[in-house]
Protein backbone atom coordinates (compact mmCIF):
# COMPACT_ATOMS: atom_id res chain seq x y z
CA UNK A 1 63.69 -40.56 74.17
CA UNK A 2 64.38 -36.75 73.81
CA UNK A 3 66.49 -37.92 71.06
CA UNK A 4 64.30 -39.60 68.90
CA UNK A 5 61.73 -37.15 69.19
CA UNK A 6 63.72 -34.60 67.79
CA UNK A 7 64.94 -36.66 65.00
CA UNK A 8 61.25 -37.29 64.27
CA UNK A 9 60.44 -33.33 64.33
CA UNK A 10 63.27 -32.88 61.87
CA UNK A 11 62.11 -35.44 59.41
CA UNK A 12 58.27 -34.21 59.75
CA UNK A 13 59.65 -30.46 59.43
CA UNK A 14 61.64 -31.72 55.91
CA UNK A 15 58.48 -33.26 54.74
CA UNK A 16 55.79 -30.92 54.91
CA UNK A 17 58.50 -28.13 53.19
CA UNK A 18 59.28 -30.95 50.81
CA UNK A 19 55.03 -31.57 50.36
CA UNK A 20 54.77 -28.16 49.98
CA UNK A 21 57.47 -27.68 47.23
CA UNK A 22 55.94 -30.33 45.63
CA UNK A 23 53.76 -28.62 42.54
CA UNK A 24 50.70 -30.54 40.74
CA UNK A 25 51.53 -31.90 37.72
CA UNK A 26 50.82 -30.03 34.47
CA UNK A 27 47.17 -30.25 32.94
CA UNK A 28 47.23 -31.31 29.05
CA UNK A 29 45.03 -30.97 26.39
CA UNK A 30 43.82 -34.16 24.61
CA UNK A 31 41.10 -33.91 22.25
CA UNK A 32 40.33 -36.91 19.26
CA UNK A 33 36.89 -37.28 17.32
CA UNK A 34 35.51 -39.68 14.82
CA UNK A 35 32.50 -41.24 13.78
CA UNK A 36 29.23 -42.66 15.32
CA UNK A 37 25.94 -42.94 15.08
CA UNK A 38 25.76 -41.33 11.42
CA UNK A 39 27.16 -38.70 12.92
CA UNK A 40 30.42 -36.84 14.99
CA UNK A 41 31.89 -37.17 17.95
CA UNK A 42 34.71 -35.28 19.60
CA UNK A 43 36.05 -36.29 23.20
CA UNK A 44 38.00 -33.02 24.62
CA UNK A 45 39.74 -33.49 28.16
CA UNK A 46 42.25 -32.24 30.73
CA UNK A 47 44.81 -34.75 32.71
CA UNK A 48 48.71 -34.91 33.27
CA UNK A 49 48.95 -38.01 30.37
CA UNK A 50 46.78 -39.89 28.48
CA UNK A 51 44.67 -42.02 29.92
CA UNK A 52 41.97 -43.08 26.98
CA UNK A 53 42.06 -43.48 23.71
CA UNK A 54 40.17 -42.86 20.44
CA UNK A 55 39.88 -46.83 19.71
CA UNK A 56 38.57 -46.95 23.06
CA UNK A 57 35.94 -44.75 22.51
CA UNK A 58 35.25 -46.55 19.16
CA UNK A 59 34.66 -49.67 20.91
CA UNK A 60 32.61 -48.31 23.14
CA UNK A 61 30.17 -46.88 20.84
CA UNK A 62 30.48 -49.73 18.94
CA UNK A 63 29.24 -51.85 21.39
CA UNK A 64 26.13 -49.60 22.49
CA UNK A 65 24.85 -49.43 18.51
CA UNK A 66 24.88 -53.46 18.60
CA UNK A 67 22.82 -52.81 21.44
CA UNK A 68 20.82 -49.98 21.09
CA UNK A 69 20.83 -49.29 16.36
CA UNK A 70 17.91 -49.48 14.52
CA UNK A 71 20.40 -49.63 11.77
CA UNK A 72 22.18 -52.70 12.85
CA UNK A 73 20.43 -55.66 11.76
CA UNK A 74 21.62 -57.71 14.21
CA UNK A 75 21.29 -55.42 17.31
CA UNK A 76 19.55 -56.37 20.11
CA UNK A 77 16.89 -53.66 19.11
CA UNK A 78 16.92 -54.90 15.62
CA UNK A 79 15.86 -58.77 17.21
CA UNK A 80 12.94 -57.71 19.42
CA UNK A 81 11.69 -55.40 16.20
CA UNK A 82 11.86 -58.62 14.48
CA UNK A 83 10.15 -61.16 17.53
CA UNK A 84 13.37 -63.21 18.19
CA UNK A 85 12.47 -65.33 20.80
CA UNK A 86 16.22 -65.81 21.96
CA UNK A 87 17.25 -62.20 21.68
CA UNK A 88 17.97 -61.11 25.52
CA UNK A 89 18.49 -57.27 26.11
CA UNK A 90 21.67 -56.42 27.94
CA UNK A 91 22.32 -53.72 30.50
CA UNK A 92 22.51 -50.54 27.66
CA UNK A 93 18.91 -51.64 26.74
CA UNK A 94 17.26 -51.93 29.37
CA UNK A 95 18.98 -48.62 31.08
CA UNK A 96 17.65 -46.74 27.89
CA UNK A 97 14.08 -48.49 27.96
CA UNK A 98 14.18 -47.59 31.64
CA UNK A 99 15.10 -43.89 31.25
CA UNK A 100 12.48 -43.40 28.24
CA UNK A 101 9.59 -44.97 30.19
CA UNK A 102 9.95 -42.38 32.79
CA UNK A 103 10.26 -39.72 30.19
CA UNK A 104 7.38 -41.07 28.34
CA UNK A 105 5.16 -40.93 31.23
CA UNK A 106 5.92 -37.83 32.70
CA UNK A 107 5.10 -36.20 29.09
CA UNK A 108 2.21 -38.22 28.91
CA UNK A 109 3.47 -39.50 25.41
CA UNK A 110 5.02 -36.48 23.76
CA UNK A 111 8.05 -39.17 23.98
CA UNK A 112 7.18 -42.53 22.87
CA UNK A 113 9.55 -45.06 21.71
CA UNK A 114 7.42 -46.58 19.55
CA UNK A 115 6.75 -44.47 17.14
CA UNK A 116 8.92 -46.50 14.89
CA UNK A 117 6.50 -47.59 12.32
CA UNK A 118 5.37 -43.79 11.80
CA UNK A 119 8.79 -42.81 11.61
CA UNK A 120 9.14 -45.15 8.76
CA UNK A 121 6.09 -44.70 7.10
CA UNK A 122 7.26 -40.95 6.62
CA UNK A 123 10.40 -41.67 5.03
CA UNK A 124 12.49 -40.57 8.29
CA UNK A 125 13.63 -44.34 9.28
CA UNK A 126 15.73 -47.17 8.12
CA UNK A 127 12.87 -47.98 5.73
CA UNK A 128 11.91 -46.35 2.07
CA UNK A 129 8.86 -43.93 2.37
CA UNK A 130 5.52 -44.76 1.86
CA UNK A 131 2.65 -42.56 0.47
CA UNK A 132 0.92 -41.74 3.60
CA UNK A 133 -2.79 -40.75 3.70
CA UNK A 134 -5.62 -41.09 6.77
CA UNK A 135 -5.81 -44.73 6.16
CA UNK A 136 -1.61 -45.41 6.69
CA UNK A 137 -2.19 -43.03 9.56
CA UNK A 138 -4.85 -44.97 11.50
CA UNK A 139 -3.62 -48.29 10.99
CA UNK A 140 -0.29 -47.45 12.51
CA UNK A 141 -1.71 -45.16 15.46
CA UNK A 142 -2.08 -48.29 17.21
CA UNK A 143 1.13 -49.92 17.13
CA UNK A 144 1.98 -46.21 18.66
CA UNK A 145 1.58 -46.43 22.69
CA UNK A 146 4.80 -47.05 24.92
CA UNK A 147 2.41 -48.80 27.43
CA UNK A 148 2.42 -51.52 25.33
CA UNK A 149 5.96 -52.36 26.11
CA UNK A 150 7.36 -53.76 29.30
CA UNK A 151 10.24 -54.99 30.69
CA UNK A 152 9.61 -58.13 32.63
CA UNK A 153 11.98 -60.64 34.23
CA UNK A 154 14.94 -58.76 31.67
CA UNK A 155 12.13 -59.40 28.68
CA UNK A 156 10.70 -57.22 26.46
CA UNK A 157 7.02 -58.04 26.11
CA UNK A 158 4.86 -56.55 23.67
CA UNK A 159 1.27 -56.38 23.12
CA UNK A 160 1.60 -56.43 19.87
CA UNK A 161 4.26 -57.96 17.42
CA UNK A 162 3.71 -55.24 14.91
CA UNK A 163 5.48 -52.79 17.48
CA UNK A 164 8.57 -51.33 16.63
CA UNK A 165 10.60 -49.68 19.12
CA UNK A 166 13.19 -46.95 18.15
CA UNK A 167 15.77 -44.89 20.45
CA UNK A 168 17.12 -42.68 18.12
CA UNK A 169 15.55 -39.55 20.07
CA UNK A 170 17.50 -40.37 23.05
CA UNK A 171 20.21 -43.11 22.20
CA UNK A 172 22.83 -40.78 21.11
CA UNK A 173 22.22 -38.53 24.60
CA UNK A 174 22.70 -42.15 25.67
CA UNK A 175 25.77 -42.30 24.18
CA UNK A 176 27.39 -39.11 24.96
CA UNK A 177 26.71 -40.30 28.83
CA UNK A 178 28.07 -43.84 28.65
CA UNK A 179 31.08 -42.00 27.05
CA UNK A 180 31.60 -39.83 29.96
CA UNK A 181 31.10 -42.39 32.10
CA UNK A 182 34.31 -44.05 30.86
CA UNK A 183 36.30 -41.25 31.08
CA UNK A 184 35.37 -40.59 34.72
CA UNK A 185 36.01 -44.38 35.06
CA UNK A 186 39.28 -43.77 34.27
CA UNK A 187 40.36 -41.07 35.99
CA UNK A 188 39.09 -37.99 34.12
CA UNK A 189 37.25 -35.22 35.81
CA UNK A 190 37.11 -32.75 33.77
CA UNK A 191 36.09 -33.23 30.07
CA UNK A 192 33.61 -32.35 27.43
CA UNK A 193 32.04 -35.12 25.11
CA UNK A 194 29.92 -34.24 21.90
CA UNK A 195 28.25 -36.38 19.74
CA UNK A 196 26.02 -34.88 17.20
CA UNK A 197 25.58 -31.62 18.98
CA UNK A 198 24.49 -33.58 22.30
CA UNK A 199 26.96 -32.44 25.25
CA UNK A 200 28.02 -33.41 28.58
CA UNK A 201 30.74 -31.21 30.57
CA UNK A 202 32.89 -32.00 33.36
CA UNK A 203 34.38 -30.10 35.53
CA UNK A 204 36.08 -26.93 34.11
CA UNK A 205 39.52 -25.91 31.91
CA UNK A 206 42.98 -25.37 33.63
CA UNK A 207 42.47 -21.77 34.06
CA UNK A 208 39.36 -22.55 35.83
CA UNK A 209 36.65 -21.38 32.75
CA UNK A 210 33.78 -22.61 32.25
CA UNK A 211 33.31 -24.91 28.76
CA UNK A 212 31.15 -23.10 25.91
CA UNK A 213 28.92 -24.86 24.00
CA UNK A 214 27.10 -23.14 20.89
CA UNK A 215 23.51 -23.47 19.91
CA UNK A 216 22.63 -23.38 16.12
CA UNK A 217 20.58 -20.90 14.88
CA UNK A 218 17.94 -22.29 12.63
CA UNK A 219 18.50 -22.21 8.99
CA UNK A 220 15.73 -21.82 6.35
CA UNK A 221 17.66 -24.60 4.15
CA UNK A 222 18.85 -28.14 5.78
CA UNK A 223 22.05 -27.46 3.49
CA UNK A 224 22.58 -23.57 5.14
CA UNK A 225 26.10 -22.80 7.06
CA UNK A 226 25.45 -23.46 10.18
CA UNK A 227 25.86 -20.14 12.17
CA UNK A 228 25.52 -20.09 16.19
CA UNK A 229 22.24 -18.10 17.62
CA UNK A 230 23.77 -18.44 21.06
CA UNK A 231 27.09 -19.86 23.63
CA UNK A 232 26.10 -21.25 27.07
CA UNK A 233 28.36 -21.78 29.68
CA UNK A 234 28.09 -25.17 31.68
CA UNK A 235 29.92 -27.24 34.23
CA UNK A 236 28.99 -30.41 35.50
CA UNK A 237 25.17 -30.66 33.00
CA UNK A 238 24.32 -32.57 29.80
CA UNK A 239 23.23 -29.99 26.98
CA UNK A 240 20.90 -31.43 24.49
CA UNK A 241 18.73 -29.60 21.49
CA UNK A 242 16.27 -30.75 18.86
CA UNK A 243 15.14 -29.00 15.53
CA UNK A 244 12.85 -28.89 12.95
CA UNK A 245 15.16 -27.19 10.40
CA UNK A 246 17.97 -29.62 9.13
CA UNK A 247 15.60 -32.73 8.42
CA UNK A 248 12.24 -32.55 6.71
CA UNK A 249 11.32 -32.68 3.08
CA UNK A 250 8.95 -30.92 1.01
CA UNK A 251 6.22 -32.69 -1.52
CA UNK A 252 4.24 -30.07 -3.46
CA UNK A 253 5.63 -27.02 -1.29
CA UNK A 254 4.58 -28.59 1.79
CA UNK A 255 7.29 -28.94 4.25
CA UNK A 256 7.18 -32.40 6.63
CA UNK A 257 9.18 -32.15 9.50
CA UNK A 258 10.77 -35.76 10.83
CA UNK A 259 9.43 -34.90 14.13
CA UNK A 260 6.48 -36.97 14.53
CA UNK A 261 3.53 -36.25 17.15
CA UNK A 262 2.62 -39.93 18.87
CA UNK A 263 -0.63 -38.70 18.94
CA UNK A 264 -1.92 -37.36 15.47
CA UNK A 265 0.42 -39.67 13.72
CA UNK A 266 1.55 -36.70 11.53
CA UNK A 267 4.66 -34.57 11.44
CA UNK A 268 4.36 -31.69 14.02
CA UNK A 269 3.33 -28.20 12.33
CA UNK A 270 3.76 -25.23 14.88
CA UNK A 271 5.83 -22.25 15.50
CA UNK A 272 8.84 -24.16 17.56
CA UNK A 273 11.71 -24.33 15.53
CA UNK A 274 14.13 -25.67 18.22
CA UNK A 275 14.41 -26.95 21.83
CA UNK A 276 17.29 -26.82 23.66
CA UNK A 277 17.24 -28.90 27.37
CA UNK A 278 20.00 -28.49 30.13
CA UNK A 279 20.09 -31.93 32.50
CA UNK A 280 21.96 -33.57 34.58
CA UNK A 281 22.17 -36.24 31.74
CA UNK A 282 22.87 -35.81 27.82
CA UNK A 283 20.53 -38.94 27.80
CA UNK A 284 17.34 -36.86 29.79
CA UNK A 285 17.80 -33.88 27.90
CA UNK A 286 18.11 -35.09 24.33
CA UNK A 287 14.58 -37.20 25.51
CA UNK A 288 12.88 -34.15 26.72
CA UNK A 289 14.25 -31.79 24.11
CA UNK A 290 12.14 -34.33 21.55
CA UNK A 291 9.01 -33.84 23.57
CA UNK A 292 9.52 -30.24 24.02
CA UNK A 293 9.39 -29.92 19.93
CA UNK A 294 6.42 -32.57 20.00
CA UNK A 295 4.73 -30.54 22.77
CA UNK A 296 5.03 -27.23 20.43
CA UNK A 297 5.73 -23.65 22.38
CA UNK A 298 2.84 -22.81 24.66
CA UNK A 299 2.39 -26.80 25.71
CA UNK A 300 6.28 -26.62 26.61
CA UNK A 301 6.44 -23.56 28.23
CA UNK A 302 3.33 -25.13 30.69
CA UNK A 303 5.37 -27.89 31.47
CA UNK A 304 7.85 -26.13 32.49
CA UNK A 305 6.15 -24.30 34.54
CA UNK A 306 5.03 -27.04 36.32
CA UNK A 307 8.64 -28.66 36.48
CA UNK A 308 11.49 -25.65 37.59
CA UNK A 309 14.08 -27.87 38.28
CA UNK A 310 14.54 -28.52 34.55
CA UNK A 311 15.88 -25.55 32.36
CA UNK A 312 15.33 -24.99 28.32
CA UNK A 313 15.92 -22.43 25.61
CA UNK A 314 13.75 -22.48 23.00
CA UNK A 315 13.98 -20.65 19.17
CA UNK A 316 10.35 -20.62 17.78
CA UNK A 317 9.07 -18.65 14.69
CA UNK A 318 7.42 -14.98 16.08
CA UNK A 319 5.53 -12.43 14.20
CA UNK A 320 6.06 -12.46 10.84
CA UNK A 321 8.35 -15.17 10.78
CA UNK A 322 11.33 -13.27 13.00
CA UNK A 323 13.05 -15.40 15.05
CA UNK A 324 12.00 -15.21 18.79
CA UNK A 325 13.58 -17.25 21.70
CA UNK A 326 12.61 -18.23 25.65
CA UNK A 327 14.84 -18.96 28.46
CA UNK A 328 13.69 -20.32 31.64
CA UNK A 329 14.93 -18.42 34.77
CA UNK A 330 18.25 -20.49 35.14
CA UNK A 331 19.01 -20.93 31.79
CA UNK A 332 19.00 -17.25 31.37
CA UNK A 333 22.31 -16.08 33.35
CA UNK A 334 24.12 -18.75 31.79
CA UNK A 335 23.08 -17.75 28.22
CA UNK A 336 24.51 -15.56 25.54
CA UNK A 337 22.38 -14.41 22.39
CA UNK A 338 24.52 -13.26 19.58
């Protein structure tokens, strides 16, 4: 017995020197991008090998726009725009309906997902622009009301068949969160996804830093280089920002912004310029970001204060047009203006 019980000390003595010897395998960078959504996307992460791939990505989104695009004709979106009685939504759908109920209704409608038919009526959609007076205005303002949409028994109802529902103000936060859901899926902790400018972050780099994400200062031309007004640092949150300053057009010197206010029917007209919204998902903060910019400054900055758990940046227009910004509290210390 004495024996065997020193053979067995020997053998655990080997292996926790051999355990110990034993070094983590090497971090590598993989990084690919491509297209989606009419716009990029770039997949940056950390592992020993790869484990996805940029076709797999591509599928992915793929499959979400013939779920989720307004500018798929066939998408499941497209269908219940269009009153097919056989369309059924599937589980990307209803998640984003879902997620932009609870936004609308926290906001009290500074997010609504149907403001489709204004969004088209101003030239902003998947349709050609219309000339829009009063008249266009108040025959559309009630096709406007995300109350008038439920889910029930996994269908869409609507209360009227004129409604039009659109995602684009949160489908590609959406997006960037179903994307880092499959890398986490398979095996991937730490990562950074971007589509568009919408981020979600993972974890951290090999030598332990935090990932930097930049945030555009506005431009007074759509066409402008794009210069960075400030780099926040963020682990483990969804970055998301909307602006008034890269789509709009001008009739007769008058500037109309494609941000649309559910309420007035009209483009928004007020000092914000851009709204920047840290969450836990790229999905909640590209949803909130729009109502911040619908909202305007001071109705944002109330909400906030009413809601600390949620952090924002925000670029407005000050005194004589200089560009002023607000932080909340947390936002602040991770922050840096250049």
């Amino acid at each position: 017995m004495k024996k065997i019980f020193n053979t067995f000390f020997v053998i655990s003595i080997l292996f926790v020197l051999v355990s110990c010897n034993q070094q983590p395998p090497e971090l590598r960078k993989f990084q690919f991008g491509g297209e989606a959504q009419g716009t990029y996307y770039t997949v940056t992460y950390f592992a020993s090998k790869a484990l996805v791939s940029q076709s797999q990505i591509d599928s992915l989104l793929d499959d979400f726009d013939r779920s989720a695009s307004i500018w798929v004709e066939e998408s499941i979106i497209s269908r219940i725009n269009n009153n097919d009685p056989q369309v059924i939504p599937d589980q990307h759908f209803v998640d984003v309906f879902l997620q932009a109920k609870r936004v609308s209704e926290t906001t009290q409608g500074a997010f609504d997902i149907t403001i489709g038919p204004l969004v088209n009526a101003w030239g902003f959609g998947f349709k050609n622009k219309i000339d829009v007076d009063q008249y266009v205005v108040d025959s559309l303002l009630p096709l406007v009301n995300f109350n008038a949409v439920s889910l029930v028994n996994g269908e869409i109802l609507k209360n009227n068949p004129d409604i039009h529902i659109d995602y684009n103000a949160i489908a590609q936060g959406y997006s960037v969160d179903l994307t880092g859901g499959f890398l986490h899926q398979n095996g991937i902790d730490n990562y950074l996804v971007d589509i568009g400018g919408e981020v979600l972050a993972r974890g951290n780099k090999p030598d332990g830093k935090l990932w930097v994400v930049g945030i555009e200062n506005p431009s007074e031309e759509m066409n402008s280089e794009r210069t960075l007004k400030a780099t926040l640092e963020i682990k483990n949150k969804a970055i998301a920002t909307s602006g008034n300053y890269r789509k709009y057009y001008e009739v007769n010197g008058i500037r109309y912004s494609h941000t649309i206010d559910p309420k007035t029917g009209y483009p928004v007209k007020h000092s914000m310029l851009s709204a920047t919204v840290m969450a836990d998902s790229a999905s909640i903060a590209d949803a909130y970001a729009t109502a911040f910019m619908v909202m305007g400054l001071d109705k944002a900055k109330s909400f906030l204060d009413g809601h600390p758990e949620m952090e924002a940046y925000f670029i407005y227009s000050g005194k004589n047009g200089k560009l002023e910004t607000f932080a909340t509290k947390g936002m602040q210390s991770m922050i840096t203006e250049q």
